[in-house]
PDB file of N, CA and C in Angstrom:
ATOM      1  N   UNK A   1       1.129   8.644 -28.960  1.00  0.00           N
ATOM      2  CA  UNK A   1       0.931   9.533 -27.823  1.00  0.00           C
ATOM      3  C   UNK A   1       1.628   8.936 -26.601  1.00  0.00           C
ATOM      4  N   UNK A   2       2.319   9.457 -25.871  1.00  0.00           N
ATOM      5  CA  UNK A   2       3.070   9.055 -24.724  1.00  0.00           C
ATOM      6  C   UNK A   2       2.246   8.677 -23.669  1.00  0.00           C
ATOM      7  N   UNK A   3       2.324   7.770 -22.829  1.00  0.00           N
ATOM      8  CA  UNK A   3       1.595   7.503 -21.949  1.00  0.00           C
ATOM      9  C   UNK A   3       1.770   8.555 -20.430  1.00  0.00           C
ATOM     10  N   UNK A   4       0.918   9.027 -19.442  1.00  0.00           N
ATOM     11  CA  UNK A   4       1.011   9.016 -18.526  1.00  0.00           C
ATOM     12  C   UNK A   4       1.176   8.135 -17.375  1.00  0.00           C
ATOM     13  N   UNK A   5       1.515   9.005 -16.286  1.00  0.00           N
ATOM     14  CA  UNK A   5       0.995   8.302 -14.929  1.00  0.00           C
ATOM     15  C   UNK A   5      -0.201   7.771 -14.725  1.00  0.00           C
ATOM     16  N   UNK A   6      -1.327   8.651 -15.605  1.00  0.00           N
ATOM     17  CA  UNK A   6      -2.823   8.014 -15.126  1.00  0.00           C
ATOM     18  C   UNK A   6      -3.033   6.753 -15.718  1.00  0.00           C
ATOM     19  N   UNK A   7      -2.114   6.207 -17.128  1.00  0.00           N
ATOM     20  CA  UNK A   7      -2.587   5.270 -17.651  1.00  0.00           C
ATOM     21  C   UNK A   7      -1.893   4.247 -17.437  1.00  0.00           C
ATOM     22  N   UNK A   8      -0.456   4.224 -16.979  1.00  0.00           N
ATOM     23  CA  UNK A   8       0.339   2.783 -16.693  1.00  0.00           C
ATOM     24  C   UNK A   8       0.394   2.627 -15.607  1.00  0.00           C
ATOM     25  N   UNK A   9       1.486   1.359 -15.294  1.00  0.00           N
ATOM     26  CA  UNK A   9       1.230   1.067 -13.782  1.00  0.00           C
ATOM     27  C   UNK A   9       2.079   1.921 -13.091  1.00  0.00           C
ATOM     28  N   UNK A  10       1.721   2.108 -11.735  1.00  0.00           N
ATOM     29  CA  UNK A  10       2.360   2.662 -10.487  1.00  0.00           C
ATOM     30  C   UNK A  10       2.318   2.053  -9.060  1.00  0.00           C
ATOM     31  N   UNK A  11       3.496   2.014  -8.442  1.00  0.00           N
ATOM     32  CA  UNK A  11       3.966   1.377  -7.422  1.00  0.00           C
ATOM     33  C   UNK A  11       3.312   2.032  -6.286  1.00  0.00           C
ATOM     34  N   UNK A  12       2.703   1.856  -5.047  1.00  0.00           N
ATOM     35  CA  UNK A  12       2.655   3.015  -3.989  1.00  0.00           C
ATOM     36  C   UNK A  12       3.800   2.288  -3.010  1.00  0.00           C
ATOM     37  N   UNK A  13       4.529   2.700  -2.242  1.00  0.00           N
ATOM     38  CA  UNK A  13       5.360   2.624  -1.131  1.00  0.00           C
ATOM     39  C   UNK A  13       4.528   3.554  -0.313  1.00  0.00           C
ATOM     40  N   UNK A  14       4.049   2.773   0.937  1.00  0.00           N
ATOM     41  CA  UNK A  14       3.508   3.314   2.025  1.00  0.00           C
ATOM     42  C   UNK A  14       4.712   3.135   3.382  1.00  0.00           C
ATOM     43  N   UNK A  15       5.060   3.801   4.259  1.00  0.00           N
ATOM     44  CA  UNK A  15       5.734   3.255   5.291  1.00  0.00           C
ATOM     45  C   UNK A  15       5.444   4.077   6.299  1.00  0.00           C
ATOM     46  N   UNK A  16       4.805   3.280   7.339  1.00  0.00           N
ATOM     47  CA  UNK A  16       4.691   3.280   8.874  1.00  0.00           C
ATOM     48  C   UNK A  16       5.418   3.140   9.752  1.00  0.00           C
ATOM     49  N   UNK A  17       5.031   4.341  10.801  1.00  0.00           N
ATOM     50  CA  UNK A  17       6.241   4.201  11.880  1.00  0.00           C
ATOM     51  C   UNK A  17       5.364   3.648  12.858  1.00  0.00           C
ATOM     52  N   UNK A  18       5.980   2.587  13.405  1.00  0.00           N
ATOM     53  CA  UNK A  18       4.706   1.954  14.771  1.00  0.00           C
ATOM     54  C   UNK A  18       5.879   2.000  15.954  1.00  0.00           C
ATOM     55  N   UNK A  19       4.835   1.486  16.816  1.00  0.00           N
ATOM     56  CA  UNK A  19       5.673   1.263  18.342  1.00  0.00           C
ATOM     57  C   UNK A  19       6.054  -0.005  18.049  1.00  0.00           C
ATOM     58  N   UNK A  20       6.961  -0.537  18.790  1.00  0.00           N
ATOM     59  CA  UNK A  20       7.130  -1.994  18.487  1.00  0.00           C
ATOM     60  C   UNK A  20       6.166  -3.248  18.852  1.00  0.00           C
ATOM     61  N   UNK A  21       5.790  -2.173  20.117  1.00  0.00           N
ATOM     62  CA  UNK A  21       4.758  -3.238  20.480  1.00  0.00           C
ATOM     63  C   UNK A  21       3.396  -3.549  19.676  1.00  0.00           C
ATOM     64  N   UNK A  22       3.294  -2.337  18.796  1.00  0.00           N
ATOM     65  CA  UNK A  22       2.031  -2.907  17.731  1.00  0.00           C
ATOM     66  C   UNK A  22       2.310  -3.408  16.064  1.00  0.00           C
ATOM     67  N   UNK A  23       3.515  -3.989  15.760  1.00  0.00           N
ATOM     68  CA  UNK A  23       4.078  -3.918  14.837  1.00  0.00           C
ATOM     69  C   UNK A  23       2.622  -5.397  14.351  1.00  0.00           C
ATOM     70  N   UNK A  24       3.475  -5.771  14.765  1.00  0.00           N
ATOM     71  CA  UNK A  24       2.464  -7.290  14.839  1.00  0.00           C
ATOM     72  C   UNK A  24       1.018  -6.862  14.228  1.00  0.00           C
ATOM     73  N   UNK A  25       0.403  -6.595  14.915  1.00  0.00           N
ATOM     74  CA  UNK A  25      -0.838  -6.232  15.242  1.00  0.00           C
ATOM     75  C   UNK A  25      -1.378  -5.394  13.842  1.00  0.00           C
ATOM     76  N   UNK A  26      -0.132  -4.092  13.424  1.00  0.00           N
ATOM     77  CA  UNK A  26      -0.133  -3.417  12.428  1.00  0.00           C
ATOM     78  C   UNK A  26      -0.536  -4.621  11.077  1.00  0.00           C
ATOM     79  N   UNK A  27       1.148  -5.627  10.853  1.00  0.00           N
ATOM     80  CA  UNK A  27       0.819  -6.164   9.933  1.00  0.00           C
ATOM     81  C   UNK A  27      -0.411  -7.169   9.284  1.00  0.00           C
ATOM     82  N   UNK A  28      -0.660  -7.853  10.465  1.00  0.00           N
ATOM     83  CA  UNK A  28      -1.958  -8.290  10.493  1.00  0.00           C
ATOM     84  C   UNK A  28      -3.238  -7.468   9.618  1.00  0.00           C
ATOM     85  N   UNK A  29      -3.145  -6.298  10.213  1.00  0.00           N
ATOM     86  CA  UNK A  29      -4.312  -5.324   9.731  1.00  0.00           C
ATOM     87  C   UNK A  29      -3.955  -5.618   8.035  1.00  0.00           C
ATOM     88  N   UNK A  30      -2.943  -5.034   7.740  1.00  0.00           N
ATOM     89  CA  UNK A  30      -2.245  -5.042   6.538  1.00  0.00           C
ATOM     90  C   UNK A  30      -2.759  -5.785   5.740  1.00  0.00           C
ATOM     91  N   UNK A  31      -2.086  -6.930   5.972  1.00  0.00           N
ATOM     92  CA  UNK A  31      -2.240  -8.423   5.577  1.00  0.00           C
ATOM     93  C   UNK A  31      -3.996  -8.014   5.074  1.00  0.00           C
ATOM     94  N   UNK A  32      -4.462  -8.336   6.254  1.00  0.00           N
ATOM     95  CA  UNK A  32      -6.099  -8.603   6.175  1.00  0.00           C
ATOM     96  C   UNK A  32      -6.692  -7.507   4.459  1.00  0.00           C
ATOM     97  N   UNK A  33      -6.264  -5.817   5.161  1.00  0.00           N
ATOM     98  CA  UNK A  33      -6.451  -5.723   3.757  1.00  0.00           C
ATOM     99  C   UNK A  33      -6.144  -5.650   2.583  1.00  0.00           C
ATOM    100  N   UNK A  34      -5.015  -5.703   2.340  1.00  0.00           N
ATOM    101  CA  UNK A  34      -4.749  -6.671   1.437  1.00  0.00           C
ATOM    102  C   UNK A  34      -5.068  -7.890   0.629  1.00  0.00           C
ATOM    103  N   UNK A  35      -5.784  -8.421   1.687  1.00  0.00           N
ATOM    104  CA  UNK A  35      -6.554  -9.888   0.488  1.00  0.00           C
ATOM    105  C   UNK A  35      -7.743  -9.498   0.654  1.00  0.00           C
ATOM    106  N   UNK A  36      -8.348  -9.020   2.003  1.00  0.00           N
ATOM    107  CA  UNK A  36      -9.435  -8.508   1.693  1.00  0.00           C
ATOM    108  C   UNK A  36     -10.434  -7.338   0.788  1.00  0.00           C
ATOM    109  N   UNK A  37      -9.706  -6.587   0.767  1.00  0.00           N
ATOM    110  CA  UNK A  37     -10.113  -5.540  -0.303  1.00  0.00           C
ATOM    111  C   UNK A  37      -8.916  -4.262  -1.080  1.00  0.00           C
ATOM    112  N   UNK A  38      -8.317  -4.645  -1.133  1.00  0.00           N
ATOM    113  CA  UNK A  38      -7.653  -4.144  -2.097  1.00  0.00           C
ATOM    114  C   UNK A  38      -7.264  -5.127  -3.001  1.00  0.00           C
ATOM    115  N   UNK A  39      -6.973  -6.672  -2.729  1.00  0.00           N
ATOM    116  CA  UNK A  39      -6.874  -7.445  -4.233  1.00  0.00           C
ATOM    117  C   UNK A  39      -8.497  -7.789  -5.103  1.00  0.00           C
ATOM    118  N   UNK A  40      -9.736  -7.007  -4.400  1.00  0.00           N
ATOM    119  CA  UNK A  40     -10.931  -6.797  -5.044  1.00  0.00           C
ATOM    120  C   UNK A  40     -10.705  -5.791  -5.864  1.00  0.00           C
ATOM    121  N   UNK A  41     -10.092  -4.748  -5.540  1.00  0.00           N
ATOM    122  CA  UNK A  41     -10.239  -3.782  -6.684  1.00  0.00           C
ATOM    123  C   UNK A  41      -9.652  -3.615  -7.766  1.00  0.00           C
ATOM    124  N   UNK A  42     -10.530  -3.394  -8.763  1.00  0.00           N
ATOM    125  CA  UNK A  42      -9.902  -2.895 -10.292  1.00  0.00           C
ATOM    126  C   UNK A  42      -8.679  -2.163 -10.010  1.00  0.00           C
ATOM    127  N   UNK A  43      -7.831  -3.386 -11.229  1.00  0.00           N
ATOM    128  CA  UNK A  43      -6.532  -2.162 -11.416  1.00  0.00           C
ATOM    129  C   UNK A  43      -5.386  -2.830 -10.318  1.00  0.00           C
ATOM    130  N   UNK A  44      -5.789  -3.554  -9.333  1.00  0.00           N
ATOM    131  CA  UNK A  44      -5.030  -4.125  -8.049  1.00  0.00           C
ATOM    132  C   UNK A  44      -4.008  -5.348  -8.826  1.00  0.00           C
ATOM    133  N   UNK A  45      -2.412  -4.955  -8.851  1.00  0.00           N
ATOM    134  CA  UNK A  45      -2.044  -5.692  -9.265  1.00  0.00           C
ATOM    135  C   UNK A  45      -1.005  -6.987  -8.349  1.00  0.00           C
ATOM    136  N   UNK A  46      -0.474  -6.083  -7.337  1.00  0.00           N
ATOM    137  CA  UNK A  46       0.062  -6.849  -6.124  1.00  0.00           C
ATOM    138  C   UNK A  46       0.464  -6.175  -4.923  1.00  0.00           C
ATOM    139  N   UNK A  47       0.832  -6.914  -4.135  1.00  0.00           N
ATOM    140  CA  UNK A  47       1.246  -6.476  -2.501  1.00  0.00           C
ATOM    141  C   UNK A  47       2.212  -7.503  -1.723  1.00  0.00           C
ATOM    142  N   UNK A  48       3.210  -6.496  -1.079  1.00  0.00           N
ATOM    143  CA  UNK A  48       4.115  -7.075  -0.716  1.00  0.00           C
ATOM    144  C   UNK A  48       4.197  -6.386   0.514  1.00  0.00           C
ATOM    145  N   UNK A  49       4.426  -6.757   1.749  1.00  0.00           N
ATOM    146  CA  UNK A  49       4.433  -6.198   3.300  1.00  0.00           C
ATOM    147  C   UNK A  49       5.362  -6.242   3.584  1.00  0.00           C
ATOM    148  N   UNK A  50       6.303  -5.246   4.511  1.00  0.00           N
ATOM    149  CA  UNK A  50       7.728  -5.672   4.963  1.00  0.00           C
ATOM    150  C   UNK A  50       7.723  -4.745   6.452  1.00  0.00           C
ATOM    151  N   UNK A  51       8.206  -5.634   7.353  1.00  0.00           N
ATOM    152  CA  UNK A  51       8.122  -4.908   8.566  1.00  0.00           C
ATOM    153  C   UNK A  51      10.144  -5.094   9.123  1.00  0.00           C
ATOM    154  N   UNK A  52      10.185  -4.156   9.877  1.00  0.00           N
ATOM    155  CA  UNK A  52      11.136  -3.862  10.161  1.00  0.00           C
ATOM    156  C   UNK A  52      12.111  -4.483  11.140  1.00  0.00           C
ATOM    157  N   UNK A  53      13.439  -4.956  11.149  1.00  0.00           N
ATOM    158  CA  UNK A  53      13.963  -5.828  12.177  1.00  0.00           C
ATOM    159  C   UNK A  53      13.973  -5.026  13.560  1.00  0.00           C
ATOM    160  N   UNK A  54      14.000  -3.740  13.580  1.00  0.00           N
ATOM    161  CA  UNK A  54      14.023  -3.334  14.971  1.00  0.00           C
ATOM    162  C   UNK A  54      12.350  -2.711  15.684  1.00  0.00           C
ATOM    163  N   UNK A  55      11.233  -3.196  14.637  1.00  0.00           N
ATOM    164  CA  UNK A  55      10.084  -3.087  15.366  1.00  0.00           C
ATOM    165  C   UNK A  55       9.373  -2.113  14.856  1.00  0.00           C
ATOM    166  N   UNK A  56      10.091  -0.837  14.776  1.00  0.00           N
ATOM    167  CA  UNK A  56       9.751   0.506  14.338  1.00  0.00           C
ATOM    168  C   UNK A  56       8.388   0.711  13.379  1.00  0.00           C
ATOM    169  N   UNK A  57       9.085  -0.076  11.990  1.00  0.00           N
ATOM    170  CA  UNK A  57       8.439   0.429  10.326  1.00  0.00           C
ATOM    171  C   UNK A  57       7.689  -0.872   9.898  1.00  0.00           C
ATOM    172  N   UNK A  58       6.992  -0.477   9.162  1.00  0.00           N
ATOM    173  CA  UNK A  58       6.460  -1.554   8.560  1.00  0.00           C
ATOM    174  C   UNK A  58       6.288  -0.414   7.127  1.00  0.00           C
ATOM    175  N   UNK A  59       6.065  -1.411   5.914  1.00  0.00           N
ATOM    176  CA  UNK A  59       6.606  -1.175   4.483  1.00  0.00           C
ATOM    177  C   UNK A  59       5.774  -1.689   3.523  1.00  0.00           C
ATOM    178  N   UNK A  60       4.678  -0.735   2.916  1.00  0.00           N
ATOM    179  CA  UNK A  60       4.003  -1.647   2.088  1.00  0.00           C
ATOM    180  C   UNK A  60       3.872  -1.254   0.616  1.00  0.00           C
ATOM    181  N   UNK A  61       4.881  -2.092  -0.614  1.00  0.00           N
ATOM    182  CA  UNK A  61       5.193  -2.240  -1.810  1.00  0.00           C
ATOM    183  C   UNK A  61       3.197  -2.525  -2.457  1.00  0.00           C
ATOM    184  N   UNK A  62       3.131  -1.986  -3.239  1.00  0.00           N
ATOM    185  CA  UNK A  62       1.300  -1.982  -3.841  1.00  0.00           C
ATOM    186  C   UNK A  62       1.992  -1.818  -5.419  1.00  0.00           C
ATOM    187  N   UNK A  63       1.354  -2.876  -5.944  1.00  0.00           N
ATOM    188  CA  UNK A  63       1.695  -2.188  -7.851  1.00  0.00           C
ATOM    189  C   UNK A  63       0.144  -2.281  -7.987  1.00  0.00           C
ATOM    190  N   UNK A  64      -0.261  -1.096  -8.901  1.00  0.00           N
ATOM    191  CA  UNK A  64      -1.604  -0.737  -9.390  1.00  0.00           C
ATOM    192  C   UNK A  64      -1.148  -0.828 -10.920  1.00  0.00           C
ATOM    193  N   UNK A  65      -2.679  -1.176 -11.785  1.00  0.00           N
ATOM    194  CA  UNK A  65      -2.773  -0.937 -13.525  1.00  0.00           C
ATOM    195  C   UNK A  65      -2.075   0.636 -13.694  1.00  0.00           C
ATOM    196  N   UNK A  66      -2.689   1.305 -12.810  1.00  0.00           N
ATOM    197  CA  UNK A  66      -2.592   2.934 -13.321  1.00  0.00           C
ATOM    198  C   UNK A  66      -3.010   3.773 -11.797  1.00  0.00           C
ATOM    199  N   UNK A  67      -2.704   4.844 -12.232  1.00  0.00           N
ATOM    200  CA  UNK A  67      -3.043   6.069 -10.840  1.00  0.00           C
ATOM    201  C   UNK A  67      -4.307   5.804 -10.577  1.00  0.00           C
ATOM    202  N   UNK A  68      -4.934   5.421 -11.490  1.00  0.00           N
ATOM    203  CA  UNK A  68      -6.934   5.612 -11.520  1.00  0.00           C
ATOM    204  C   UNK A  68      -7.361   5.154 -10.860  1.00  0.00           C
ATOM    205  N   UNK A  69      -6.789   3.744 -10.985  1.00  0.00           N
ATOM    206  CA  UNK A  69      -6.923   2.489 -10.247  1.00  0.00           C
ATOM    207  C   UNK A  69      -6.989   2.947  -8.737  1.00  0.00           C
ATOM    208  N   UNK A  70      -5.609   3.215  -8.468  1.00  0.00           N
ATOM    209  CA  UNK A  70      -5.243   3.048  -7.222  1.00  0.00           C
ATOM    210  C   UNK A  70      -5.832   4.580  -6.806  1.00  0.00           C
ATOM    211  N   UNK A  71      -5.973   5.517  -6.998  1.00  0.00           N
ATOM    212  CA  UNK A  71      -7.172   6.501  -7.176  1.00  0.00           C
ATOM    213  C   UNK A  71      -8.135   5.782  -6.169  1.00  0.00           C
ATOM    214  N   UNK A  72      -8.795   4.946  -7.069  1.00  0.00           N
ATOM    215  CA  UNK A  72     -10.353   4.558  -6.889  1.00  0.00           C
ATOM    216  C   UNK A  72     -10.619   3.800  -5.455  1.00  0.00           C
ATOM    217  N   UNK A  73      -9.241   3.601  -4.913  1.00  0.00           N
ATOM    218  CA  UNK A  73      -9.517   3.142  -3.783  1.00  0.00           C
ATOM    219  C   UNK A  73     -10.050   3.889  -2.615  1.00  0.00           C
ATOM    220  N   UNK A  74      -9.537   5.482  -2.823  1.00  0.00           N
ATOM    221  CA  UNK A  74     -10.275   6.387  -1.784  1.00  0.00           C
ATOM    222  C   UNK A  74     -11.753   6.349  -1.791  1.00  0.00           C
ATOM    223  N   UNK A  75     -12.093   5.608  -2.777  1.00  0.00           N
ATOM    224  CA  UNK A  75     -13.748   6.081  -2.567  1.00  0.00           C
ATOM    225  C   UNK A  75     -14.358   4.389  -1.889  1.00  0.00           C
ATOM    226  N   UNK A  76     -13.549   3.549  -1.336  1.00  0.00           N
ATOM    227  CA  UNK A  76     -14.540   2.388  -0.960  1.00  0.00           C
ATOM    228  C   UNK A  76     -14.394   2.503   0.353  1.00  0.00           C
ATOM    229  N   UNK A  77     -15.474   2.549   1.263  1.00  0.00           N
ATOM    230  CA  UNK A  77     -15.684   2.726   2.468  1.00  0.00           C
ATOM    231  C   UNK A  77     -14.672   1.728   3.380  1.00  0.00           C
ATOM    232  N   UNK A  78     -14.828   0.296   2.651  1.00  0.00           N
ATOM    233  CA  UNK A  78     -14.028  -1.065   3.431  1.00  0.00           C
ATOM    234  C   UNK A  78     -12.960  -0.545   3.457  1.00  0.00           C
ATOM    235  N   UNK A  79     -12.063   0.162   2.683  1.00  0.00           N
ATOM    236  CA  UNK A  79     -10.617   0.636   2.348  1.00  0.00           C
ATOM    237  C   UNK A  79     -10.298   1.675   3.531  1.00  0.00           C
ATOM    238  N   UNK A  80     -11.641   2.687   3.787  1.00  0.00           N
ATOM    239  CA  UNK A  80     -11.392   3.766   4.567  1.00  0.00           C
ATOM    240  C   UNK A  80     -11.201   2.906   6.413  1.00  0.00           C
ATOM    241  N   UNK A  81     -12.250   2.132   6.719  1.00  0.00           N
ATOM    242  CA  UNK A  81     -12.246   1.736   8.145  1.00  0.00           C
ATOM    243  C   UNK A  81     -10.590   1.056   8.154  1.00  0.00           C
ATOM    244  N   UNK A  82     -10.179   0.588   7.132  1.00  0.00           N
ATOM    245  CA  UNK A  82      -8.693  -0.399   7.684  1.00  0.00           C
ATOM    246  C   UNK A  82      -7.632   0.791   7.929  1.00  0.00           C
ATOM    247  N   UNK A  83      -8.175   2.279   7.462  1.00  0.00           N
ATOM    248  CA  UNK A  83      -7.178   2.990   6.950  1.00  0.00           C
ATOM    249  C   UNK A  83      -7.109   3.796   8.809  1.00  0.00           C
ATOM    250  N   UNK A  84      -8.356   4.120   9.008  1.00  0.00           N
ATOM    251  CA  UNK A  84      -8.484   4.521   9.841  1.00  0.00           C
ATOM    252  C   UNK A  84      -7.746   3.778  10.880  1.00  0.00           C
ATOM    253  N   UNK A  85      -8.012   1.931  11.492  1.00  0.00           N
ATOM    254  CA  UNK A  85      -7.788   1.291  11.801  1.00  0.00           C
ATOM    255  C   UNK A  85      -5.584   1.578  12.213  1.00  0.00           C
ATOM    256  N   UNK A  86      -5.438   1.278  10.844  1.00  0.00           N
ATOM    257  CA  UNK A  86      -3.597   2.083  10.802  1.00  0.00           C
ATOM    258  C   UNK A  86      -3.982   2.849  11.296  1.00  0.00           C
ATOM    259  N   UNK A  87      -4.550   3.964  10.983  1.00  0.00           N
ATOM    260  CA  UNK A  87      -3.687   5.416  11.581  1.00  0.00           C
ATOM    261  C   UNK A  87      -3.571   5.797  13.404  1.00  0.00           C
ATOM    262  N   UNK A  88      -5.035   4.466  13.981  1.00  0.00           N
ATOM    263  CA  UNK A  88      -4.549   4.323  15.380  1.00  0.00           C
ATOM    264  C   UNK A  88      -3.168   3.837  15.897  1.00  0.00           C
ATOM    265  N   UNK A  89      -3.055   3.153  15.065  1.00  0.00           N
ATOM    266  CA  UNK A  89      -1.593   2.153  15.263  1.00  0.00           C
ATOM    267  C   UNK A  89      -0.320   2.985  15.113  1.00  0.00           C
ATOM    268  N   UNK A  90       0.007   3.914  14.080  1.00  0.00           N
ATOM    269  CA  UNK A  90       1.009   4.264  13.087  1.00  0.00           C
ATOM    270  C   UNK A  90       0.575   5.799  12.616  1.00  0.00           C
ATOM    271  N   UNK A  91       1.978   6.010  12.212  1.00  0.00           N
ATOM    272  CA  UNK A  91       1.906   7.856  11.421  1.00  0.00           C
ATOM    273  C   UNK A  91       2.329   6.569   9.926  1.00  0.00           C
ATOM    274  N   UNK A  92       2.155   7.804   9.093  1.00  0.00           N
ATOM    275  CA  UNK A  92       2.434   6.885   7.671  1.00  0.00           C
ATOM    276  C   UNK A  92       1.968   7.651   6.308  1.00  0.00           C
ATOM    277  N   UNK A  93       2.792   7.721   5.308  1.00  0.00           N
ATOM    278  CA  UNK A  93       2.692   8.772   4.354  1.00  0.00           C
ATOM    279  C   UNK A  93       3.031   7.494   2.866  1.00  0.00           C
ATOM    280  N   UNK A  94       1.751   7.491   2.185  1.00  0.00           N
ATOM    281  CA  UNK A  94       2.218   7.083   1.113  1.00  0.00           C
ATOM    282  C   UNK A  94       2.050   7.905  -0.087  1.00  0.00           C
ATOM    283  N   UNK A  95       3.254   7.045  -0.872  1.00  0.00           N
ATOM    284  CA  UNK A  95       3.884   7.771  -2.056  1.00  0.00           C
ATOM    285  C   UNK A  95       3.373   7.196  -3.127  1.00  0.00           C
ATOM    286  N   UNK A  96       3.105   7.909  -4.304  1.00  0.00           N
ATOM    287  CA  UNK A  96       2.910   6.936  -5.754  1.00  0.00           C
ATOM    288  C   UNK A  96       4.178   7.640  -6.590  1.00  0.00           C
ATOM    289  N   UNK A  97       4.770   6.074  -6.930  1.00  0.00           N
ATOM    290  CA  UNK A  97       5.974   5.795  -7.821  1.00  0.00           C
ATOM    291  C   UNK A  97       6.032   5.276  -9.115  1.00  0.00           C
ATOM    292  N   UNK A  98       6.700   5.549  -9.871  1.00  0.00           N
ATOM    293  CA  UNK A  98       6.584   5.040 -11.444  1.00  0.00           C
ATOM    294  C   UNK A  98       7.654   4.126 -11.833  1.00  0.00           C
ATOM    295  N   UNK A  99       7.924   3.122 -12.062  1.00  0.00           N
ATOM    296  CA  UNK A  99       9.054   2.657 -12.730  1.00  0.00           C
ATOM    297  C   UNK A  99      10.025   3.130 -13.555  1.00  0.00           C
ATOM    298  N   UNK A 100      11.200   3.756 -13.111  1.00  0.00           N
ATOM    299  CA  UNK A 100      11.717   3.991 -14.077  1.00  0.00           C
ATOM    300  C   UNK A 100      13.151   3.150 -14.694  1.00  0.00           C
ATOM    301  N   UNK A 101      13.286   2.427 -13.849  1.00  0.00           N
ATOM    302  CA  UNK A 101      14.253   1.217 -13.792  1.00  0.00           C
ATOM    303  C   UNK A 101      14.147   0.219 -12.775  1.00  0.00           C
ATOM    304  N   UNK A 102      14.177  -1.318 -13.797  1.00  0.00           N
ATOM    305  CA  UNK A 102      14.050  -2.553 -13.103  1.00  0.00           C
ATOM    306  C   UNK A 102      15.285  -3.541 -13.237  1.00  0.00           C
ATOM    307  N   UNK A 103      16.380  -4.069 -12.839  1.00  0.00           N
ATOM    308  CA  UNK A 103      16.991  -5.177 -12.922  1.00  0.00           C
ATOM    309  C   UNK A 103      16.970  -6.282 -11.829  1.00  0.00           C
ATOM    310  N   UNK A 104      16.771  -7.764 -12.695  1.00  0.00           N
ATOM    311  CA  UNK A 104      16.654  -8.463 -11.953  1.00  0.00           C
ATOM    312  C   UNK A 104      17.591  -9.293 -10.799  1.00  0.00           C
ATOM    313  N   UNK A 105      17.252  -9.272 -10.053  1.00  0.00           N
ATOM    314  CA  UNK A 105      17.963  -9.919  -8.917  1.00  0.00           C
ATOM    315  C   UNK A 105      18.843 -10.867  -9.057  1.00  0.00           C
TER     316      UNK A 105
END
């Protein structure tokens, strides 16, 4: 049986547009959840932050087990206050992505 999206892993690419002056401030938040509660949750496989040389964006690479996973994060309250937290800071639209090609660097 072929696998889905719900059952393998998936990438999210999130990217924020900030002022420059809260870029900082943004990643921090980031950062925080990031070790703080999203590498708690099932299915959390990594995180990578990238903020932008001219201030603007900040960039956040997430690999999850599966959609479910990363699903399941809408329902933990800790997840919602950091989220909220961004959206004072930043506009920001994330995407869920699938692998469909990897070569190494």
């Amino acid at each position: 049986m072929p696998q889905t999206t719900a059952d393998h892993e998936v990438t999210v690419i999130n990217v924020f547009t900030v002022e420059p002056d809260n870029q900082q401030m943004l990643v921090e938040l980031l950062v925080q959840a990031a070790q703080q509660i999203m590498s708690k949750q099932p299915g959390y496989k990594s995180a990578r932050i990238h903020r932008s040389l001219d201030g603007a964006k900040v960039a956040v690479h997430a690999q999850w087990r599966s959609r479910k996973d990363f699903e399941g994060l809408a329902g933990n309250p800790e997840a919602a206050v950091h989220m909220r937290r961004a959206r004072d800071l930043a506009t920001f639209e994330p995407v869920l992505y699938e692998v469909v090609f990897s070569h190494p660097g």
